[in-house]
Protein backbone atom coordinates (compact mmCIF):
# COMPACT_ATOMS: atom_id res chain seq x y z
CA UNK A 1 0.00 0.00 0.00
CA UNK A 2 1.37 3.22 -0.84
CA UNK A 3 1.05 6.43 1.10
CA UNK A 4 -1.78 7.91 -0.97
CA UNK A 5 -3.86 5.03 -0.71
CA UNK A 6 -7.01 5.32 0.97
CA UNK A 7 -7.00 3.06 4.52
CA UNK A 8 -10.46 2.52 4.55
CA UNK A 9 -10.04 1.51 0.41
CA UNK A 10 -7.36 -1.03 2.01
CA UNK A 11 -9.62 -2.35 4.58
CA UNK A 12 -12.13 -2.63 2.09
CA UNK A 13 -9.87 -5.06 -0.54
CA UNK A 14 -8.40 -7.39 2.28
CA UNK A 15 -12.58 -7.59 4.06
CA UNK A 16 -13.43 -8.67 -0.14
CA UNK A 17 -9.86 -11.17 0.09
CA UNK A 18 -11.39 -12.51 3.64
CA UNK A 19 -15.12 -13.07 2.08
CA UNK A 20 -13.78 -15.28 -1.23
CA UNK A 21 -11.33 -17.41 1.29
CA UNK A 22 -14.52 -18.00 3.76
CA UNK A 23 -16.45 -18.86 0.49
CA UNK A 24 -13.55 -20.93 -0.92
CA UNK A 25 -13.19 -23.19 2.49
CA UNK A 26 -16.62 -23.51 2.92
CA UNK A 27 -16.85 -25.19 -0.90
CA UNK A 28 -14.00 -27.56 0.44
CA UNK A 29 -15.95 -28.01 3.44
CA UNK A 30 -19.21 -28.72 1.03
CA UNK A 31 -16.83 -30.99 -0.96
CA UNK A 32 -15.53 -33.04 2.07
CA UNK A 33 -19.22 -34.12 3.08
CA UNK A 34 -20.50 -35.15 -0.58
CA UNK A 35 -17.16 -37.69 0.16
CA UNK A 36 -18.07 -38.26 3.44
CA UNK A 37 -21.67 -39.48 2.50
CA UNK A 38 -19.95 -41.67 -0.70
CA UNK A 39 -17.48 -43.41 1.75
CA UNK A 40 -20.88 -44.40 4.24
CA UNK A 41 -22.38 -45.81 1.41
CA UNK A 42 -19.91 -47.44 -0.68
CA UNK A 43 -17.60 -48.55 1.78
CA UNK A 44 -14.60 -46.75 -0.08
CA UNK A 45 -11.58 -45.23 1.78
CA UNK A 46 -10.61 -43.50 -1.35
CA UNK A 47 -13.40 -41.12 -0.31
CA UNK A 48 -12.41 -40.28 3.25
CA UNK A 49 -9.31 -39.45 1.63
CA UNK A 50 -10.71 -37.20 -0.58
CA UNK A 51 -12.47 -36.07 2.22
CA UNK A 52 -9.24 -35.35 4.43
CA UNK A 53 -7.78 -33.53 1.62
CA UNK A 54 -11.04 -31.13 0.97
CA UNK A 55 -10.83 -30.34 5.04
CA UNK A 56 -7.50 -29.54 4.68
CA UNK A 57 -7.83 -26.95 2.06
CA UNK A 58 -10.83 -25.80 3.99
CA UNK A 59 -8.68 -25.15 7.08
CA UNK A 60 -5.95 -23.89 4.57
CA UNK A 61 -8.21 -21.12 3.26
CA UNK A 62 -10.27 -20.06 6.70
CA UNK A 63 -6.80 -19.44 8.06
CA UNK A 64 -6.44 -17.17 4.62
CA UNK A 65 -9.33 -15.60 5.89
CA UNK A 66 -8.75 -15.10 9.23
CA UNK A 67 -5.36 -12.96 8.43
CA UNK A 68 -6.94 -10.57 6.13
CA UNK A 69 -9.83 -10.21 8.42
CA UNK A 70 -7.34 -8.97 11.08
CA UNK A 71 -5.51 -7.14 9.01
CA UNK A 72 -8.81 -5.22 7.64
CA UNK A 73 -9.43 -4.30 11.14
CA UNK A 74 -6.15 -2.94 11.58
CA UNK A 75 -6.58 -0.78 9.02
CA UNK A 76 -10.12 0.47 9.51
CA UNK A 77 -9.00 1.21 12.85
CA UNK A 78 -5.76 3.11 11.56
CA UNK A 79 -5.15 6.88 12.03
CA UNK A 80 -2.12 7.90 9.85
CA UNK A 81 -0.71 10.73 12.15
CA UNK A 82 -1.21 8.84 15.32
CA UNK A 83 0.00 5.23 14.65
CA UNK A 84 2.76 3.32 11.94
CA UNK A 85 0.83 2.08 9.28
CA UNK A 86 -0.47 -1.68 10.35
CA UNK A 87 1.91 -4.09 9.05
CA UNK A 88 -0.01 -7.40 7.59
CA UNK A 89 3.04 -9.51 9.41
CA UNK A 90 1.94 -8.84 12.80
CA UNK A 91 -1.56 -10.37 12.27
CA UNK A 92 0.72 -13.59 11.54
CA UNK A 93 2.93 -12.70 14.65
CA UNK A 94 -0.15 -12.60 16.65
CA UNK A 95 -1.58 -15.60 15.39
CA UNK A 96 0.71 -17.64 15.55
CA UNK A 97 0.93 -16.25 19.25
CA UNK A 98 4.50 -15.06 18.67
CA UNK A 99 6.37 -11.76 19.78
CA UNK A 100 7.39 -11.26 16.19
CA UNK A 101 7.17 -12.93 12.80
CA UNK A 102 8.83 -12.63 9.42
CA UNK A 103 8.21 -13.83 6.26
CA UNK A 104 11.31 -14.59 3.88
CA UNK A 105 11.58 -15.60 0.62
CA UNK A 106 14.61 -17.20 -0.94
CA UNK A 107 16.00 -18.06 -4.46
CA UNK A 108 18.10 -21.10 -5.47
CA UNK A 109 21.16 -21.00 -3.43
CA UNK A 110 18.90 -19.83 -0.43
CA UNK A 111 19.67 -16.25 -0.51
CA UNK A 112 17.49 -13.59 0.46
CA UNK A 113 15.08 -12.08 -2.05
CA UNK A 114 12.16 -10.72 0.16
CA UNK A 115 11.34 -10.26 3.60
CA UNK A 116 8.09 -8.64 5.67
CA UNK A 117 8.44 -8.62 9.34
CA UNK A 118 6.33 -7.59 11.67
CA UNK A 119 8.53 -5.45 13.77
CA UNK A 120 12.09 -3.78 14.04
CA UNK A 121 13.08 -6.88 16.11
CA UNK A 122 11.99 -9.55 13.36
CA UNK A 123 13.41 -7.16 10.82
CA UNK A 124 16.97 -7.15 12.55
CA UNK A 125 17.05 -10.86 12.78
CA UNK A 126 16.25 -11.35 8.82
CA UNK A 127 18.90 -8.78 8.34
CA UNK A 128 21.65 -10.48 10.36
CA UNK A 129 20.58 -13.75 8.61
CA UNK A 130 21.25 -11.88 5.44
CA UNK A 131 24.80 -10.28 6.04
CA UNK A 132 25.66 -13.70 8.29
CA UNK A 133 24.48 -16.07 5.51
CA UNK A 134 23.59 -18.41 8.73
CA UNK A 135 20.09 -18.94 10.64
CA UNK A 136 16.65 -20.48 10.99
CA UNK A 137 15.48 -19.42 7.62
CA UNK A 138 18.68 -20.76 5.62
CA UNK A 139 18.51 -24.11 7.71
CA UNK A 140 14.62 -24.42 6.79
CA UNK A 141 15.61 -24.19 3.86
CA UNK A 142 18.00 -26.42 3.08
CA UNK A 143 16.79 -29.40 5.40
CA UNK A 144 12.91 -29.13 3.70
CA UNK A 145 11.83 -29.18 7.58
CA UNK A 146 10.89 -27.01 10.81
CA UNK A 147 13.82 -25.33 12.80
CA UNK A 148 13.26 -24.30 16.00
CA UNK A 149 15.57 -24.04 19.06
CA UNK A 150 14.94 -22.19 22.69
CA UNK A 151 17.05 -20.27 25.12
CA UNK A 152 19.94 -17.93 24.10
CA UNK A 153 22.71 -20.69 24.96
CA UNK A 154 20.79 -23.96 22.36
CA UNK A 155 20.52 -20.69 19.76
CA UNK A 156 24.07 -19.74 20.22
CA UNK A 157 25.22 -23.03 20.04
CA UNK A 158 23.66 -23.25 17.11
CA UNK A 159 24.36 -20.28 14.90
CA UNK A 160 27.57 -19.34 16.60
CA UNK A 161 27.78 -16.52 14.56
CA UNK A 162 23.85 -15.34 14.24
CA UNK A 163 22.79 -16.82 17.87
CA UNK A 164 24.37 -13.77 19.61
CA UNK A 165 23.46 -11.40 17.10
CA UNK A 166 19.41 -12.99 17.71
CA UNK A 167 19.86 -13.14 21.55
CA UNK A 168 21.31 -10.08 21.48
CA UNK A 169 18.07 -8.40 20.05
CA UNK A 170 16.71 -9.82 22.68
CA UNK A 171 15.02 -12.79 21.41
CA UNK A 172 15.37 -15.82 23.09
CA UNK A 173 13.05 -18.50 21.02
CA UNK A 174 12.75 -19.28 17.41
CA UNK A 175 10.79 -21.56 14.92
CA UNK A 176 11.10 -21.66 11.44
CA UNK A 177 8.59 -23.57 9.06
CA UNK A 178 9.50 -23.73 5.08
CA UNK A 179 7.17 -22.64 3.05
CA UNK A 180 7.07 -25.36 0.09
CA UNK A 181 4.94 -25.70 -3.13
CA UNK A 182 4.76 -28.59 -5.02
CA UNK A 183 8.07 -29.82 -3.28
CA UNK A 184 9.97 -26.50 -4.20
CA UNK A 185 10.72 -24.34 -1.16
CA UNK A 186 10.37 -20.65 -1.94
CA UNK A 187 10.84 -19.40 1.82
CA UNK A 188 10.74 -19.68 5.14
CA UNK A 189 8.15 -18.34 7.65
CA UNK A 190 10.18 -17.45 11.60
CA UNK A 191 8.28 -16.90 14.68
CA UNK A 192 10.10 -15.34 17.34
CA UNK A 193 9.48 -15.94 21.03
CA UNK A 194 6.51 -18.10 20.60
CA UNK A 195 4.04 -19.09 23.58
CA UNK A 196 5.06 -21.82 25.49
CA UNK A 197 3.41 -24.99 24.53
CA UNK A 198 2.18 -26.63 21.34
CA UNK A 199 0.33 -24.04 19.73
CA UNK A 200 3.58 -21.89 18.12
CA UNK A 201 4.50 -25.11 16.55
CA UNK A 202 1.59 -26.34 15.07
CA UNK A 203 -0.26 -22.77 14.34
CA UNK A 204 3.29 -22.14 12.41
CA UNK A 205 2.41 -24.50 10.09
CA UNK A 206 -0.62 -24.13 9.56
CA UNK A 207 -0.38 -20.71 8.92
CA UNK A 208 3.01 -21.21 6.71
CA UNK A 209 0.62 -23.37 4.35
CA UNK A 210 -1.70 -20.81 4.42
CA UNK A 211 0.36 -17.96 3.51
CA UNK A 212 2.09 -19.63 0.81
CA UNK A 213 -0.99 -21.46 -0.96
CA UNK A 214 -3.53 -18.33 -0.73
CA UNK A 215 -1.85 -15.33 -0.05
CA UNK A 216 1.82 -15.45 -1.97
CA UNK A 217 -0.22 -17.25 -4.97
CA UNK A 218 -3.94 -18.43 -4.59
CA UNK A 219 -6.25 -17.26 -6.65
CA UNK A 220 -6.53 -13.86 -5.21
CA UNK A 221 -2.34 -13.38 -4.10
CA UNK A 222 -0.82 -10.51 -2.73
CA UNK A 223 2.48 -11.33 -2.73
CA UNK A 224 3.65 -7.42 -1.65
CA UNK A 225 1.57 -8.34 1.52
CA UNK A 226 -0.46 -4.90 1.16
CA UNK A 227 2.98 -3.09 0.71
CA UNK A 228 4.84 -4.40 3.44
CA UNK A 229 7.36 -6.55 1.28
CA UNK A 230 11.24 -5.47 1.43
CA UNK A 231 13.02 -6.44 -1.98
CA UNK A 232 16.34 -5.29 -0.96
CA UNK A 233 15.54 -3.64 -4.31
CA UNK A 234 18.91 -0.69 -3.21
CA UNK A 235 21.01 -3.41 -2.26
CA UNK A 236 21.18 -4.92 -4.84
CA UNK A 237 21.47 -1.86 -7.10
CA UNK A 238 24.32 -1.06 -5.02
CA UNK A 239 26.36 -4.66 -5.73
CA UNK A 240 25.87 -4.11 -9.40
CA UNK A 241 27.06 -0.65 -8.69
CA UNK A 242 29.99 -1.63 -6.63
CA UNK A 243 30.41 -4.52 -9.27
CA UNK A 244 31.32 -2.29 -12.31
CA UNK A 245 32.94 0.41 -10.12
CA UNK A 246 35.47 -2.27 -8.61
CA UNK A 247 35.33 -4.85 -11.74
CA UNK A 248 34.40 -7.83 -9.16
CA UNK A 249 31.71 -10.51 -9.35
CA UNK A 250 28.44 -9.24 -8.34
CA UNK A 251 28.24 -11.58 -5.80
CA UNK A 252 31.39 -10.63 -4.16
CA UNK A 253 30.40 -6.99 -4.42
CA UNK A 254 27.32 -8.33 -2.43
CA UNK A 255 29.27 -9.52 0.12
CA UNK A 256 31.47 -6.84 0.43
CA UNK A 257 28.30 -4.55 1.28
CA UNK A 258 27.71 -6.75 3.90
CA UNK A 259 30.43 -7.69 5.28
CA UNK A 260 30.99 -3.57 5.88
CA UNK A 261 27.26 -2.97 6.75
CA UNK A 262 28.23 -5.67 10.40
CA UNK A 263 31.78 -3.83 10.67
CA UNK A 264 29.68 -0.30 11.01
CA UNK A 265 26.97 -1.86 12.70
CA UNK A 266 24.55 -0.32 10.08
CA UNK A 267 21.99 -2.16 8.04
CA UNK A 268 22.82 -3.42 3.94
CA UNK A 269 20.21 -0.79 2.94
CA UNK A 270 22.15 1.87 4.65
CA UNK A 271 25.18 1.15 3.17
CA UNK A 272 24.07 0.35 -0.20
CA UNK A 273 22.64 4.10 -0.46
CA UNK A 274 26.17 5.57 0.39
CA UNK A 275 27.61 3.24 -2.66
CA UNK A 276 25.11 4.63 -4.49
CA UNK A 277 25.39 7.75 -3.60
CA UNK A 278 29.40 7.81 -4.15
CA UNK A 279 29.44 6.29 -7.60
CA UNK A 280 29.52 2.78 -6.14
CA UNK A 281 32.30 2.88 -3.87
CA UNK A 282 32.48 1.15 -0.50
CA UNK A 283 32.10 3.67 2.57
């Protein structure tokens, strides 16, 4: 969402986003009985399969609905000179009854391409994975499975690099659930500080599937996450900048950006707009 965009406008789209994923799980839900009523008569398993599957992508899409129903009445609620504009990442945060949440998305070799986070905190810990190339999100990732580890001495044992960076924002629990389609990973959803108990885990999940089949794609995606979604779109300017100004690999300019952004204890965005800035040389 830009700033000229009318709140109530946005309130309005993600309330219309809410109505077709109620209408969408409750035509899975619809679909689930007819099986239901086939497997009682003929006997058939097949069915109650079917049937499993349907209330699955019932639950998938209520969940759907659920998130843009909070966020709608974030933003109805939303007075732009009083309050930040609502972020559609701490609905998940809140959820998934987490402090903080972010949402990452990664290319092949696992690198960063997008991130929304609910807070500065959850912000700061996608950017340390970033420059540190080590964390939840990366092992997520790469092992196809859930990542989680609790208390600042398991997390700094580890990511001995990125555990005290996390801890030292404060954070002192993490879970990380890929986000797959069709066997491909794409990302990673984090929760930070979950509740105690069972319900970060599984609500993680849930919500990961969620996210990733109805609101990244779906038939009705908003993969921008109403304008929330960080592209590192000046960081990467800045390595191709850095690249031809230097005559180095892109990917090593990359690195050097980040590699200076932790020496200055500054973020890769803030260092990529001095490169830019300065013709592409390095602060």
């Amino acid at each position: 969402m830009s700033q000229g965009e009318n709140p109530t406008s946005v309130a309005a789209v993600a309330w219309r986003r809410a109505a077709g994923a109620r209408e969408r799980a409750r035509r899975a839900d619809e679909a689930a009985d007819t099986q239901e009523s086939l497997a009682a008569r003929s006997g058939r398993d097949v069915h109650l399969r079917i049937a499993a599957t349907q209330r699955r992508i019932a639950a998938v899409h209520l969940s759907s609905a659920e998130l843009q129903e909070a966020y709608a009445r974030r933003m109805a609620a939303w007075s732009r000179r009083q309050d930040p504009r609502p972020l559609f990442m701490t609905g998940v945060a809140e959820a998934c009854g987490a402090h903080s949440a972010a949402l990452t998305l990664v290319g092949r070799n696992r690198a960063q391409l997008a991130v929304a986070a609910s807070d500065d905190a959850s912000r700061a810990a996608q950017e340390f994975e970033f420059i540190l190339e080590e964390g939840p999100v990366r092992d997520a990732t790469e092992c196809g499975d859930a990542v989680f580890a609790t208390g600042p001495r398991a997390i700094e044992r580890r990511w001995p690099g990125y555990g005290p960076e996390l801890t030292g924002l404060g954070l002192t629990g993490v879970i990380a659930v890929p986000l797959e389609v069709t066997g491909l990973c794409i990302g990673a959803l984090t929760l930070y500080d979950p509740e105690p108990g069972a319900k970060g885990y599984r609500t993680c999940g849930d919500i990961a599937e969620a996210l990733t089949q109805t609101v990244l794609l779906g038939p009705d995606p908003d993969p921008e996450l109403y304008g929330g979604t960080d592209h590192r779109d000046s960081v990467h300017q800045a390595a191709g900048a850095h690249s031809v100004r230097s005559g180095l690999p892109v990917d090593d300019a990359l690195a050097l950006i980040k590699g200076r952004a932790f020496t200055l204890g500054l973020s890769t965005e803030a260092v990529a707009l001095r490169v830019l800035a300065d013709s592409g040389e390095l602060p």
